[in-house]
PDB file of N, CA and C in Angstrom:
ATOM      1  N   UNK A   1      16.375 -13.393  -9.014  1.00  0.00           N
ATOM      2  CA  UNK A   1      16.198 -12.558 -10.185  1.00  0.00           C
ATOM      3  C   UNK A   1      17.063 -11.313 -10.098  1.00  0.00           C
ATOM      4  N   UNK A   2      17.543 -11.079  -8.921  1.00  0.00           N
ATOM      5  CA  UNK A   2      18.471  -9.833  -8.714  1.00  0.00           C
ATOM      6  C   UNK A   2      19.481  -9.638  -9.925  1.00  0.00           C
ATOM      7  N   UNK A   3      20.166 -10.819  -9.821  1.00  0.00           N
ATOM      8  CA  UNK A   3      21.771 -10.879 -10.951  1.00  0.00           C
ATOM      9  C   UNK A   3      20.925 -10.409 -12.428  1.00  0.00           C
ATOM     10  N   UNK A   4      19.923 -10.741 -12.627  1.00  0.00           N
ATOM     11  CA  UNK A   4      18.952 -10.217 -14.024  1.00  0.00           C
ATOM     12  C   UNK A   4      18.561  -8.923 -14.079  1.00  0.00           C
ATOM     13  N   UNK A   5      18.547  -8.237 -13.039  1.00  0.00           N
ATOM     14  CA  UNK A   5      17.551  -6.817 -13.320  1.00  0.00           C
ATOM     15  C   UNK A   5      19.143  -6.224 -13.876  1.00  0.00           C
ATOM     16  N   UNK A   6      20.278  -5.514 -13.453  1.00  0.00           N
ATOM     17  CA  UNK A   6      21.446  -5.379 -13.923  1.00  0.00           C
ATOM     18  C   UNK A   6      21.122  -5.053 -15.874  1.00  0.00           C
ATOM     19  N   UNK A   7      21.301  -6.626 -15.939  1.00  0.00           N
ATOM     20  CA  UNK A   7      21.159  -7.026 -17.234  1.00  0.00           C
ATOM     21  C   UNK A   7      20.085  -6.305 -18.298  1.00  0.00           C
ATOM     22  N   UNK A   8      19.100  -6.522 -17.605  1.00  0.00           N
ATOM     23  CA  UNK A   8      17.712  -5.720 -18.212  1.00  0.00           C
ATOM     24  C   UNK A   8      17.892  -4.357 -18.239  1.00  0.00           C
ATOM     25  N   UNK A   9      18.208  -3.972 -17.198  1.00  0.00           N
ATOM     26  CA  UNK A   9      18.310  -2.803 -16.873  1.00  0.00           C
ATOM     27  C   UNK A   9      19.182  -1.493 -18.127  1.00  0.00           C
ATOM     28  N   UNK A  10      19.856  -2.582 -18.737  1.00  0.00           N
ATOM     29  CA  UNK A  10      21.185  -1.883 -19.004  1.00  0.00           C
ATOM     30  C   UNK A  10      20.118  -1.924 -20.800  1.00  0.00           C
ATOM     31  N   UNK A  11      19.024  -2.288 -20.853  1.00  0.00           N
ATOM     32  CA  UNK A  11      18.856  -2.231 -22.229  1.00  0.00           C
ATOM     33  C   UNK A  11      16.899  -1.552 -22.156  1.00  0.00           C
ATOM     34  N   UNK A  12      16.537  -1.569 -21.364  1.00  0.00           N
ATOM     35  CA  UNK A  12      15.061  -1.354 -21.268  1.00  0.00           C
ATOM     36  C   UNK A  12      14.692  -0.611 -19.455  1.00  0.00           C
ATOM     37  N   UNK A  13      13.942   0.227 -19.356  1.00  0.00           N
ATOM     38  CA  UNK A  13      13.452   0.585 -17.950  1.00  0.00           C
ATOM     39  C   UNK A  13      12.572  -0.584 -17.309  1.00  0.00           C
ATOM     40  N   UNK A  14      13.585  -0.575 -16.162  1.00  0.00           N
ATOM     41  CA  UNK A  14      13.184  -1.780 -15.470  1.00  0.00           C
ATOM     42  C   UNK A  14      11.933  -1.236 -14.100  1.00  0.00           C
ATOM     43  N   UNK A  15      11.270  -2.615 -14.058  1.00  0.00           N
ATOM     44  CA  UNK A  15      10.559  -1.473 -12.564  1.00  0.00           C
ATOM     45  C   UNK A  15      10.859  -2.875 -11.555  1.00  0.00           C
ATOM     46  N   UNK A  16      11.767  -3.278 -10.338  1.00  0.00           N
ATOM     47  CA  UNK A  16      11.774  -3.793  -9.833  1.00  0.00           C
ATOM     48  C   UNK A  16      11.181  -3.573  -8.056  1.00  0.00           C
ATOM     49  N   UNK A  17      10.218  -4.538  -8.432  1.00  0.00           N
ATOM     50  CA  UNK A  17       9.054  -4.214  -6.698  1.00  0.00           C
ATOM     51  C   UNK A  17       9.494  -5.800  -6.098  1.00  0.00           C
ATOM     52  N   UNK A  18       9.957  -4.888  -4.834  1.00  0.00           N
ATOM     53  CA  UNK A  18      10.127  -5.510  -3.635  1.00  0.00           C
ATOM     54  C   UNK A  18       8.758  -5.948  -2.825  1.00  0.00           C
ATOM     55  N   UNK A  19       8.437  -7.121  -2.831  1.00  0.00           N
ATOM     56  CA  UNK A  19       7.240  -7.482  -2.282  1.00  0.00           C
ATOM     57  C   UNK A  19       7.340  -7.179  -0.667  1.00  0.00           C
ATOM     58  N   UNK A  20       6.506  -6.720   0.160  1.00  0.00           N
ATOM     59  CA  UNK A  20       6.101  -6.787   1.695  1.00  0.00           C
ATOM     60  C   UNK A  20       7.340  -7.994   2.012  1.00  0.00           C
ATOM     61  N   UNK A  21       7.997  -7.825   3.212  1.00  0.00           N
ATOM     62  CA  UNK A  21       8.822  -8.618   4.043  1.00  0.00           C
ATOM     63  C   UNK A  21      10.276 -10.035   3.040  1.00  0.00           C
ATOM     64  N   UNK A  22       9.892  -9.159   1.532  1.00  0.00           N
ATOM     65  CA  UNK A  22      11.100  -9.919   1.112  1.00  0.00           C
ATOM     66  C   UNK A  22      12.343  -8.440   0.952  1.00  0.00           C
ATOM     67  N   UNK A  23      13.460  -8.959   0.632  1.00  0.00           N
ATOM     68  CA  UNK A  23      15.021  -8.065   0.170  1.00  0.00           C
ATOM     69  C   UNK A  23      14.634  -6.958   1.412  1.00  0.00           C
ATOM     70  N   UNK A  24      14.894  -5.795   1.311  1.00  0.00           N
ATOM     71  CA  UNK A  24      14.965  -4.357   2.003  1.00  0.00           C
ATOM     72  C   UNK A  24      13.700  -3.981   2.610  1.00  0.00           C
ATOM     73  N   UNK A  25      12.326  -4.617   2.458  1.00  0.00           N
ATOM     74  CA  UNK A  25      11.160  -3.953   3.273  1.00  0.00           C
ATOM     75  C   UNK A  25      11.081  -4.238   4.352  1.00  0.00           C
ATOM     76  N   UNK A  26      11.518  -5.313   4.650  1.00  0.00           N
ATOM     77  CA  UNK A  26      11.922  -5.400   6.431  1.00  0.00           C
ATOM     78  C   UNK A  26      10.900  -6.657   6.814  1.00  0.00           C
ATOM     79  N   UNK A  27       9.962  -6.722   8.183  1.00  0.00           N
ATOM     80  CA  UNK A  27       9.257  -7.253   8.345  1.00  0.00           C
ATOM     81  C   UNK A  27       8.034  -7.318   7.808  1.00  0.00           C
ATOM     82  N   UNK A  28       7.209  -8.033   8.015  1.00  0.00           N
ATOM     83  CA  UNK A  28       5.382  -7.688   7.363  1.00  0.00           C
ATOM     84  C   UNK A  28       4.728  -8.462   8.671  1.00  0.00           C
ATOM     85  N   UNK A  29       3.828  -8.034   9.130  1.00  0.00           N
ATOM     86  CA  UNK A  29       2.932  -8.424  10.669  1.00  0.00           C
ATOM     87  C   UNK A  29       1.741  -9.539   9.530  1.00  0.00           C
ATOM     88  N   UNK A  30       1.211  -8.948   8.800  1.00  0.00           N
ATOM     89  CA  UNK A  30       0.064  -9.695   7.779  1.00  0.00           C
ATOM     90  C   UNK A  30       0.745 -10.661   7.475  1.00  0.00           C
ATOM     91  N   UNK A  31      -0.049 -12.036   7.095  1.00  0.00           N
ATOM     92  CA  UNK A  31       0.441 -12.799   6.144  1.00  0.00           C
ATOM     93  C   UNK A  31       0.084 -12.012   4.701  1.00  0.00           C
ATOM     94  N   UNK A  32       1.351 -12.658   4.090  1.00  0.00           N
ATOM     95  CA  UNK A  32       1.221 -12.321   2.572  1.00  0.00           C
ATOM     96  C   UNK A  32       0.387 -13.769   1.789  1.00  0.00           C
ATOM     97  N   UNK A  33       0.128 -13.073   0.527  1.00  0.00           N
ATOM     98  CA  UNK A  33      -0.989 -13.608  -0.344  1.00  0.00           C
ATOM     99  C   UNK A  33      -0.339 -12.974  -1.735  1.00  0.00           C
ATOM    100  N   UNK A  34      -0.939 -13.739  -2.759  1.00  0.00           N
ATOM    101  CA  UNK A  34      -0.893 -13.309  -4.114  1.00  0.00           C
ATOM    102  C   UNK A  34      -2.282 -12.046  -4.106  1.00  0.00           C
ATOM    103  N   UNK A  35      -2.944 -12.360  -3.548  1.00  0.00           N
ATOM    104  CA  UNK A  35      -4.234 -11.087  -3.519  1.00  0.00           C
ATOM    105  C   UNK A  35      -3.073  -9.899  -3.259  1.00  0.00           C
ATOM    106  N   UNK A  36      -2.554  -9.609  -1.904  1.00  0.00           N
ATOM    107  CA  UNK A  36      -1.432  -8.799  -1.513  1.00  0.00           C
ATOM    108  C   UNK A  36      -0.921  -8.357  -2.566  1.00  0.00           C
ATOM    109  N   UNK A  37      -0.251  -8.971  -2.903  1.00  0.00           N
ATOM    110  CA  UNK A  37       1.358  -8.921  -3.430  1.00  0.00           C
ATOM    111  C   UNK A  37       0.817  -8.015  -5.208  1.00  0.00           C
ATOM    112  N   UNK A  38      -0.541  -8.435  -5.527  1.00  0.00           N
ATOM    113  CA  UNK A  38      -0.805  -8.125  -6.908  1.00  0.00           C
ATOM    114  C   UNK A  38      -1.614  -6.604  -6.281  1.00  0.00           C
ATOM    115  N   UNK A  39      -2.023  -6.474  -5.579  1.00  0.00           N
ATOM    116  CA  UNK A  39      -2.513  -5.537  -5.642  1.00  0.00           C
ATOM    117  C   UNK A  39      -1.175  -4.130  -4.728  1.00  0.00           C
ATOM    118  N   UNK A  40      -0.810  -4.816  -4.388  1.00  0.00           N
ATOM    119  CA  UNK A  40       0.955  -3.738  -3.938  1.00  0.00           C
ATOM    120  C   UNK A  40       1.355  -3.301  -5.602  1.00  0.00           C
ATOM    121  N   UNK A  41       1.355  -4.818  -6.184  1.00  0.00           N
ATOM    122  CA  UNK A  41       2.271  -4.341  -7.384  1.00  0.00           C
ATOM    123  C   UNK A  41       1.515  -3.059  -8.546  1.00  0.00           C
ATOM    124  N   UNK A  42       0.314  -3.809  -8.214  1.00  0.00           N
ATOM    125  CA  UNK A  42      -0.649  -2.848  -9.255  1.00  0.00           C
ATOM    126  C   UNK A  42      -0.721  -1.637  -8.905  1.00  0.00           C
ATOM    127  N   UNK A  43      -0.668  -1.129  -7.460  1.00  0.00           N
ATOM    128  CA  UNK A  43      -0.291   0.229  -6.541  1.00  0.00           C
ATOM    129  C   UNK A  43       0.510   0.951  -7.397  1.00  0.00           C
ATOM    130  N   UNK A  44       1.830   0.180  -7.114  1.00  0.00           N
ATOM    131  CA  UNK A  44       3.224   0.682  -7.536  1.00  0.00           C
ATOM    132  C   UNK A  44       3.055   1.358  -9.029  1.00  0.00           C
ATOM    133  N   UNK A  45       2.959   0.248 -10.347  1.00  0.00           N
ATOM    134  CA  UNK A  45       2.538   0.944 -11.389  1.00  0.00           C
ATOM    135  C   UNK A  45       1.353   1.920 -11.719  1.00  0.00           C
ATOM    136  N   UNK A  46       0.223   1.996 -11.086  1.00  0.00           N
ATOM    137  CA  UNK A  46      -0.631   3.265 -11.000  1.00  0.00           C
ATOM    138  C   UNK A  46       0.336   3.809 -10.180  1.00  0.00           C
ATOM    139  N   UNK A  47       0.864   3.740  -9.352  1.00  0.00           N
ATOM    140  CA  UNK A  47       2.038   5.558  -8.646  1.00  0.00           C
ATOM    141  C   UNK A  47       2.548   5.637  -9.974  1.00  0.00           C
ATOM    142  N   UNK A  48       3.008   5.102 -10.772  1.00  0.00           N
ATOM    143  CA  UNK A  48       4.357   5.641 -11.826  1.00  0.00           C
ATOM    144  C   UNK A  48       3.516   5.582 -13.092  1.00  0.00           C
ATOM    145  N   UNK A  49       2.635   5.299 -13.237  1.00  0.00           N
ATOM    146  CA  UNK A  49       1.149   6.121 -14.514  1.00  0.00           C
ATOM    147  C   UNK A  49       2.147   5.196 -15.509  1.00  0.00           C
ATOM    148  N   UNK A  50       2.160   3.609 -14.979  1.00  0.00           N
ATOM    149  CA  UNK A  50       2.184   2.953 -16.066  1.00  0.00           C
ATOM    150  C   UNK A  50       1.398   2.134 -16.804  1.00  0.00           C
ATOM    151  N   UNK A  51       0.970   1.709 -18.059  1.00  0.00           N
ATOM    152  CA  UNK A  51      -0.060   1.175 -18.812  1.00  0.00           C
ATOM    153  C   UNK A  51       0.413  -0.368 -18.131  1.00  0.00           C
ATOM    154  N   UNK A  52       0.977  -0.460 -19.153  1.00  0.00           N
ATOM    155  CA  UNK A  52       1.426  -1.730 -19.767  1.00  0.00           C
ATOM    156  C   UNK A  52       3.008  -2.378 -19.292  1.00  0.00           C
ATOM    157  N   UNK A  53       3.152  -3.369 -18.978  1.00  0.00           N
ATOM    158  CA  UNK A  53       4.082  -3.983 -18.543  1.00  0.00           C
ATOM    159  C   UNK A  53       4.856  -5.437 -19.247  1.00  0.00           C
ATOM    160  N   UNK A  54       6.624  -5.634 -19.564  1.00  0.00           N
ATOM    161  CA  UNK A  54       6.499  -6.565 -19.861  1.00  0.00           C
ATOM    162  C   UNK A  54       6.632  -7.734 -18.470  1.00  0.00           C
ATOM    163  N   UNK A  55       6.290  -8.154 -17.903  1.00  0.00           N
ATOM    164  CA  UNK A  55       6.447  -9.074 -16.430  1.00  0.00           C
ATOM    165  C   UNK A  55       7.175  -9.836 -16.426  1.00  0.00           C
ATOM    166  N   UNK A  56       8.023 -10.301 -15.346  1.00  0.00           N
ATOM    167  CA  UNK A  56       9.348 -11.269 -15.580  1.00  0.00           C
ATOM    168  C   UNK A  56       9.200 -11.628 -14.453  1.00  0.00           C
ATOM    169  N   UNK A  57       8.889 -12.731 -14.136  1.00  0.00           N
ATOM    170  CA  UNK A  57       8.666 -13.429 -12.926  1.00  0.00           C
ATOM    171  C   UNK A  57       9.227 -14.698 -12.288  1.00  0.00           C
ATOM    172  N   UNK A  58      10.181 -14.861 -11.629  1.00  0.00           N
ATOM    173  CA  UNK A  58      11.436 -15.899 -10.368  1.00  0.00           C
ATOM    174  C   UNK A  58      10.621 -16.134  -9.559  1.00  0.00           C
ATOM    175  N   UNK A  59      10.628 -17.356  -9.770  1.00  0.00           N
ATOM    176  CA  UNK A  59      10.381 -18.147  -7.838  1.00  0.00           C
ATOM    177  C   UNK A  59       9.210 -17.421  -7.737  1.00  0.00           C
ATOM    178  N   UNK A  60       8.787 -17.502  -6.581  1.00  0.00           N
ATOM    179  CA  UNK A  60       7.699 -16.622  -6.224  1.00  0.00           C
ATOM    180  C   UNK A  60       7.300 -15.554  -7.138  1.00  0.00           C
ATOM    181  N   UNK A  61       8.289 -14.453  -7.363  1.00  0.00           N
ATOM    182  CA  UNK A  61       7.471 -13.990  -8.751  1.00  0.00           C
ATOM    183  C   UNK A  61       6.922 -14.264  -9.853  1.00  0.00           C
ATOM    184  N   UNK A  62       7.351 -15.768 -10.288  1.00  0.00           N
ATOM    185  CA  UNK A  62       7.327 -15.939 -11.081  1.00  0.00           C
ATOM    186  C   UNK A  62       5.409 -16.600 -10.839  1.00  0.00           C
ATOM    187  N   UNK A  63       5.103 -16.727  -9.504  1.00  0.00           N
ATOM    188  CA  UNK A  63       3.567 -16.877  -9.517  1.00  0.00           C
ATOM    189  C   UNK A  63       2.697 -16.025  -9.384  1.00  0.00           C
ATOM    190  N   UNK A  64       2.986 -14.948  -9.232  1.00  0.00           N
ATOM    191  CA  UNK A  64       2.807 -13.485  -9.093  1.00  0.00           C
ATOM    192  C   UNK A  64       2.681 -13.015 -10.387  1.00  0.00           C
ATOM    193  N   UNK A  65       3.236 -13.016 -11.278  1.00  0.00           N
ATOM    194  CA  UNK A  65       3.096 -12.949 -13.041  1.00  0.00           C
ATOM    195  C   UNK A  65       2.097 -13.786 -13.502  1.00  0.00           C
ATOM    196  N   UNK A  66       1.859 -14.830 -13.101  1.00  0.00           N
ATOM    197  CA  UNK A  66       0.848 -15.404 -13.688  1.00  0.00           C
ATOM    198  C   UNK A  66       0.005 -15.179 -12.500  1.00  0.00           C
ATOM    199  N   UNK A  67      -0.440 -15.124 -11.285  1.00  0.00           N
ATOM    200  CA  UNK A  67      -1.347 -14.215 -10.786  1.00  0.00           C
ATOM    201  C   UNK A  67      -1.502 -12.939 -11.936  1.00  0.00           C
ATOM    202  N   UNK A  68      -1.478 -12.333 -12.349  1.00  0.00           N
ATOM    203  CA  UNK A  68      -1.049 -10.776 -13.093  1.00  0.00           C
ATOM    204  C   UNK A  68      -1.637 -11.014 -14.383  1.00  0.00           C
ATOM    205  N   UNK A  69      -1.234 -12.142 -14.823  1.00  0.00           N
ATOM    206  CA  UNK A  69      -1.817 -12.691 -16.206  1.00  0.00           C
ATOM    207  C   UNK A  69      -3.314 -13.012 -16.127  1.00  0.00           C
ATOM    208  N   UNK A  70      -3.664 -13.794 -14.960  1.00  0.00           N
ATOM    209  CA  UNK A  70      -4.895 -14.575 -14.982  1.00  0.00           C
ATOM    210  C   UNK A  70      -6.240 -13.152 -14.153  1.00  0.00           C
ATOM    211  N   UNK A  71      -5.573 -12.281 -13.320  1.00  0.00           N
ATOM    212  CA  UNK A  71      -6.344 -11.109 -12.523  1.00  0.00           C
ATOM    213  C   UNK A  71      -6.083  -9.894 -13.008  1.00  0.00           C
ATOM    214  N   UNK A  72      -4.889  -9.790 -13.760  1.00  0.00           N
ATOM    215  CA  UNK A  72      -4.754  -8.520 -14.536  1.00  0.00           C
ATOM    216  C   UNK A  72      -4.236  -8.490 -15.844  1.00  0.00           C
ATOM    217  N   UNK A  73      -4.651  -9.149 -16.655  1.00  0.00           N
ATOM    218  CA  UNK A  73      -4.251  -9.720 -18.086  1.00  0.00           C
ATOM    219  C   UNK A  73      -3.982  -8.079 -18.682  1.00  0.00           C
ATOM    220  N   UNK A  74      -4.974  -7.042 -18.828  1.00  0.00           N
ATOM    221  CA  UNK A  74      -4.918  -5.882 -19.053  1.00  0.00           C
ATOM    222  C   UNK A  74      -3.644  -5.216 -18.731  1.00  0.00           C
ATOM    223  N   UNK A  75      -3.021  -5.063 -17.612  1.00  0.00           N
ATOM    224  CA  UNK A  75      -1.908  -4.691 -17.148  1.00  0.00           C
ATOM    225  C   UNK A  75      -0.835  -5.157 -18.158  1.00  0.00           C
ATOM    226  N   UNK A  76      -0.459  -6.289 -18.634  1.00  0.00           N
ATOM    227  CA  UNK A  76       0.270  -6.698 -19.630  1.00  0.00           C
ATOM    228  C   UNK A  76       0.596  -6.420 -20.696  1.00  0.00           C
ATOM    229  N   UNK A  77       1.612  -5.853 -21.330  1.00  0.00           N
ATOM    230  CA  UNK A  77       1.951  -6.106 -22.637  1.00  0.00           C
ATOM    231  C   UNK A  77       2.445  -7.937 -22.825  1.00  0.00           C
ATOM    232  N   UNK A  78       3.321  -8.752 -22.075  1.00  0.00           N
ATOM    233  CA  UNK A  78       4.123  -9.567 -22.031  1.00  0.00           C
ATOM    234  C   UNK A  78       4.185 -10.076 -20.982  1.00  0.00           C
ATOM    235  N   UNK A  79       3.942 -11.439 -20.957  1.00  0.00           N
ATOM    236  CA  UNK A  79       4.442 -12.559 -19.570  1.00  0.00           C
ATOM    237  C   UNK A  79       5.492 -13.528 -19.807  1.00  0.00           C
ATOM    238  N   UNK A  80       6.814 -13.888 -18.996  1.00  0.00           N
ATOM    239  CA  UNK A  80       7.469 -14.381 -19.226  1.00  0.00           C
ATOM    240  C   UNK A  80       7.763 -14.415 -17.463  1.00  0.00           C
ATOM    241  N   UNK A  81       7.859 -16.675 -17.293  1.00  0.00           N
ATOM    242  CA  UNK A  81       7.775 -16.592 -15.744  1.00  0.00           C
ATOM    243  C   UNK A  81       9.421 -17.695 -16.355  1.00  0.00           C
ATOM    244  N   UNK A  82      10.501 -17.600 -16.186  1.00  0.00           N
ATOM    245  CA  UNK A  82      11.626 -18.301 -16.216  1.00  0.00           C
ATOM    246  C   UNK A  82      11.835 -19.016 -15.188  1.00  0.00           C
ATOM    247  N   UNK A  83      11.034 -19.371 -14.213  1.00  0.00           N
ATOM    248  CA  UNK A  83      11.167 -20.129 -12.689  1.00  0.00           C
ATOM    249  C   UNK A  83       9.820 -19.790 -11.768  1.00  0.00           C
ATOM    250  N   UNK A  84       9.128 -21.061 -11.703  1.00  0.00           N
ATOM    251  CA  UNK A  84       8.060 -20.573 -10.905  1.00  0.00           C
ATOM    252  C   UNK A  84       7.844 -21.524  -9.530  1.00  0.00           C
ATOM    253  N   UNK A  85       7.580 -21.122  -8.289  1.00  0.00           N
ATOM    254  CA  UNK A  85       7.183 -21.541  -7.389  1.00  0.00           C
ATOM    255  C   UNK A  85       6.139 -21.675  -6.593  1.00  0.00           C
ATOM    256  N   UNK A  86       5.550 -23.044  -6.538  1.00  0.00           N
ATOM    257  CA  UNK A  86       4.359 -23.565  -6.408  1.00  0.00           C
ATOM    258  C   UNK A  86       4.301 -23.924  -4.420  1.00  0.00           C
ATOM    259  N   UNK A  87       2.973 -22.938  -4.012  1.00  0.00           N
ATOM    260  CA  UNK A  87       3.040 -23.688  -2.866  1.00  0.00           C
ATOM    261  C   UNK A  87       2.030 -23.868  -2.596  1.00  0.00           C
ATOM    262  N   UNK A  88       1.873 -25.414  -1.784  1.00  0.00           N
ATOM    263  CA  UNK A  88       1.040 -26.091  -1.318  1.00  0.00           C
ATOM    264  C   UNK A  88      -0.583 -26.323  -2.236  1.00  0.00           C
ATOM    265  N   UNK A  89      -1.378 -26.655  -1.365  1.00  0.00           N
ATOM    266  CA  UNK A  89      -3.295 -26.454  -2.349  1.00  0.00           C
ATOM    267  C   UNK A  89      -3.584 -25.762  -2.478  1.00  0.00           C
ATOM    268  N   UNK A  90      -3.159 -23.901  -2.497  1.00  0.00           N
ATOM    269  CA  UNK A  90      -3.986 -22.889  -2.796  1.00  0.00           C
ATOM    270  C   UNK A  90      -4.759 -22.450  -3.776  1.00  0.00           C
ATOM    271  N   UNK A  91      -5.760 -22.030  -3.983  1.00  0.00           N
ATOM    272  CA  UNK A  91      -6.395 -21.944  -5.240  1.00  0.00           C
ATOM    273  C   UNK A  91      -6.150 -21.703  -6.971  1.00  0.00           C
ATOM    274  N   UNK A  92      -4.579 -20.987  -6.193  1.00  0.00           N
ATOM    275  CA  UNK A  92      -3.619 -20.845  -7.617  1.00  0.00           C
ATOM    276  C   UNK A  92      -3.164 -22.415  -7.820  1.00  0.00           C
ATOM    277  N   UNK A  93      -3.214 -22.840  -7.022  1.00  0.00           N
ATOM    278  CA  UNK A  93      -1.745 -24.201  -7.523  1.00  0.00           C
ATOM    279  C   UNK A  93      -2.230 -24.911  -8.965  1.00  0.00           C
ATOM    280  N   UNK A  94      -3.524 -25.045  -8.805  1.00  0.00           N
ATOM    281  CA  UNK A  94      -3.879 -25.724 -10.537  1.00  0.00           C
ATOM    282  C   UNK A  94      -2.999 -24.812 -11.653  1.00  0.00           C
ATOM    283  N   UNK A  95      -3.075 -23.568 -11.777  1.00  0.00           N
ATOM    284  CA  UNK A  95      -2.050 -22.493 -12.049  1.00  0.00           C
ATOM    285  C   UNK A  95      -1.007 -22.787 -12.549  1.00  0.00           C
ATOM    286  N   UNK A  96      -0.526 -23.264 -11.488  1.00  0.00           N
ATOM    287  CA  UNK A  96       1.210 -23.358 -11.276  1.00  0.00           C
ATOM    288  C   UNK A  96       1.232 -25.350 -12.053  1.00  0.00           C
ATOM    289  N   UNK A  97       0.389 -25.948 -11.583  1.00  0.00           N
ATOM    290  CA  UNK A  97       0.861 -27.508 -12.272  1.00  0.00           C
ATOM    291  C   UNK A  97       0.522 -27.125 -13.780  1.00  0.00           C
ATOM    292  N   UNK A  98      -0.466 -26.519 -14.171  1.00  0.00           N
ATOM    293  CA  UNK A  98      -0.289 -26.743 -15.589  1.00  0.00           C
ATOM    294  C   UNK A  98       1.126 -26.011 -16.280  1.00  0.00           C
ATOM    295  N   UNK A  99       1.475 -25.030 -15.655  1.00  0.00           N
ATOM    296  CA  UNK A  99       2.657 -24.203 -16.696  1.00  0.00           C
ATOM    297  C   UNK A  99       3.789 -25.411 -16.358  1.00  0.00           C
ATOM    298  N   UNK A 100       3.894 -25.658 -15.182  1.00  0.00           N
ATOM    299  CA  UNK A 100       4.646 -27.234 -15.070  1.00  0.00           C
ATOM    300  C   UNK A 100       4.738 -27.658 -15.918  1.00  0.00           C
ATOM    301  N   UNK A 101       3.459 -28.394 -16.366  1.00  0.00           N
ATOM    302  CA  UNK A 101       3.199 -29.702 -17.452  1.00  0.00           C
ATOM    303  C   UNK A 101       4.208 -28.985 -19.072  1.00  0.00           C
ATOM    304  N   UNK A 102       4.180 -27.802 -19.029  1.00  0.00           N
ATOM    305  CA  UNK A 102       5.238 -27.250 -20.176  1.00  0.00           C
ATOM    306  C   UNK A 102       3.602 -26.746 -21.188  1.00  0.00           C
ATOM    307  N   UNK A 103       2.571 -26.806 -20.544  1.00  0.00           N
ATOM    308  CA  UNK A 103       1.364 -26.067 -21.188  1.00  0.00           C
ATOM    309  C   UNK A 103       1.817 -24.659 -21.524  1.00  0.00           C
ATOM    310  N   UNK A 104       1.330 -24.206 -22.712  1.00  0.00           N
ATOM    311  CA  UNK A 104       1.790 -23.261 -23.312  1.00  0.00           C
ATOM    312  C   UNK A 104       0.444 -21.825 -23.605  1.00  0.00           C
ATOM    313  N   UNK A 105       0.711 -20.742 -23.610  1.00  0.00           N
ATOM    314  CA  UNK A 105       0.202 -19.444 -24.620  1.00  0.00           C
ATOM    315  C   UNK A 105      -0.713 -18.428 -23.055  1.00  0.00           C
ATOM    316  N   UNK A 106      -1.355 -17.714 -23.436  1.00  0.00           N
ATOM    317  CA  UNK A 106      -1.491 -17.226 -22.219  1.00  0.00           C
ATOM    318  C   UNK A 106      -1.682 -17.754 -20.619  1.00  0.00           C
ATOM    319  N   UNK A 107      -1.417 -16.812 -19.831  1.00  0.00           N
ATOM    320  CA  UNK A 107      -1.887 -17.218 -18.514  1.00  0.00           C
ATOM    321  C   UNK A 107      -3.632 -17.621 -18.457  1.00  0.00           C
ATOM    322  N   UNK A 108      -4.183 -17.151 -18.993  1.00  0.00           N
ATOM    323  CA  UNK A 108      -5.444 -17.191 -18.789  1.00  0.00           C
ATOM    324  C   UNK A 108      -5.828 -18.453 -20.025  1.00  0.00           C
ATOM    325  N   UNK A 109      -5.309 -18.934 -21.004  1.00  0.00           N
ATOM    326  CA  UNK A 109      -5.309 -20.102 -21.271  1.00  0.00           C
ATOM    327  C   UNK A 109      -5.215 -20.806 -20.225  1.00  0.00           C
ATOM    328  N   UNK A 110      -3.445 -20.809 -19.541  1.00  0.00           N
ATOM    329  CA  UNK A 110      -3.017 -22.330 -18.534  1.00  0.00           C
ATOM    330  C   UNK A 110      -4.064 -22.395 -17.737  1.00  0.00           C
ATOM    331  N   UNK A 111      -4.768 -21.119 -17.412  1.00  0.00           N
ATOM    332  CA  UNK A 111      -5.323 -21.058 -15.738  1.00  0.00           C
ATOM    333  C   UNK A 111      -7.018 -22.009 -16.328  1.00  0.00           C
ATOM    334  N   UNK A 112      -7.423 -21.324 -17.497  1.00  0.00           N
ATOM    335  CA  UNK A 112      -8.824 -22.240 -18.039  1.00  0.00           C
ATOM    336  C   UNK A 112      -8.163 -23.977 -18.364  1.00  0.00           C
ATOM    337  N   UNK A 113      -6.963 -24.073 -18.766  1.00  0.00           N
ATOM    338  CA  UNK A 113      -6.509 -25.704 -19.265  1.00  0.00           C
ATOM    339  C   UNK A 113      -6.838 -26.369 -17.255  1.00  0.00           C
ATOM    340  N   UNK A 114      -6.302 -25.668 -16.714  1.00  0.00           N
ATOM    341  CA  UNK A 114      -5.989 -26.201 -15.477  1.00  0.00           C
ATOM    342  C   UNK A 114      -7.273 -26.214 -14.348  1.00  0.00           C
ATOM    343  N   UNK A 115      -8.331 -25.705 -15.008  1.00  0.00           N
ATOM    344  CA  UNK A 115     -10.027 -25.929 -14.297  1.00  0.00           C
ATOM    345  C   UNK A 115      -9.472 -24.752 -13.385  1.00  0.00           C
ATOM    346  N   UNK A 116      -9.069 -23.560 -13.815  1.00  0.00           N
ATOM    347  CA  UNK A 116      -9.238 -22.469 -12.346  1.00  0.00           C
ATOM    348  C   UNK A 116      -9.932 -21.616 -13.097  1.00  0.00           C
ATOM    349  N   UNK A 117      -9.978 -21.393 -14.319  1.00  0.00           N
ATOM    350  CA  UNK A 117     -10.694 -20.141 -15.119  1.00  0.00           C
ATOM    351  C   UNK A 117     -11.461 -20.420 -15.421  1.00  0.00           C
TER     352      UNK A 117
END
């Protein structure tokens, strides 16, 4: 998603968060989790006294956005996941197969279509 923030950037304020032990944060001793990773991110925007967000979520972010959708729907103005990555049986993965299937309209729709909500 790097080559994209640029792009965005150049037309809207972007907020790009570096998750624990990915790009420049270095190592992480914890395993990471979507619990983690949403509640870092939710950190980040309460530091910068932001409401509302539009979310743009790659690969791994892109399950992290719909984590965001389905645990912090409020946080949202907008979800948009252009690439999402599914791993293994975790409790999200029903999650992740329905937006697969090309299931459509909120996260918290896919996540109730997909028996997690």
């Amino acid at each position: 998603m790097n080559g994209g923030l640029p792009f965005l950037a150049a037309r809207r304020p972007v907020i790009g968060v570096e998750q624990q032990g990915h790009g420049r944060t270095g190592g992480h001793d914890a395993p990471m989790s979507l619990d983690a990773m949403r509640a870092d991110t939710l950190a980040v925007l309460d530091a910068l006294d932001v409401e509302r967000v539009h979310a743009v979520g790659f690969s791994m972010g892109g399950m992290l956005a719909l984590d965001l959708g389905v645990f912090a729907p409020e946080e949202l103005a907008t979800l948009a996941v252009p690439s999402l990555l599914a791993l293994g049986d975790s409790d999200f993965t029903p999650v992740a197969r329905g937006a697969h299937r090309g299931r459509t309209g909120s996260a918290r729709t896919v996540a109730t279509n997909s028996g997690s909500g």
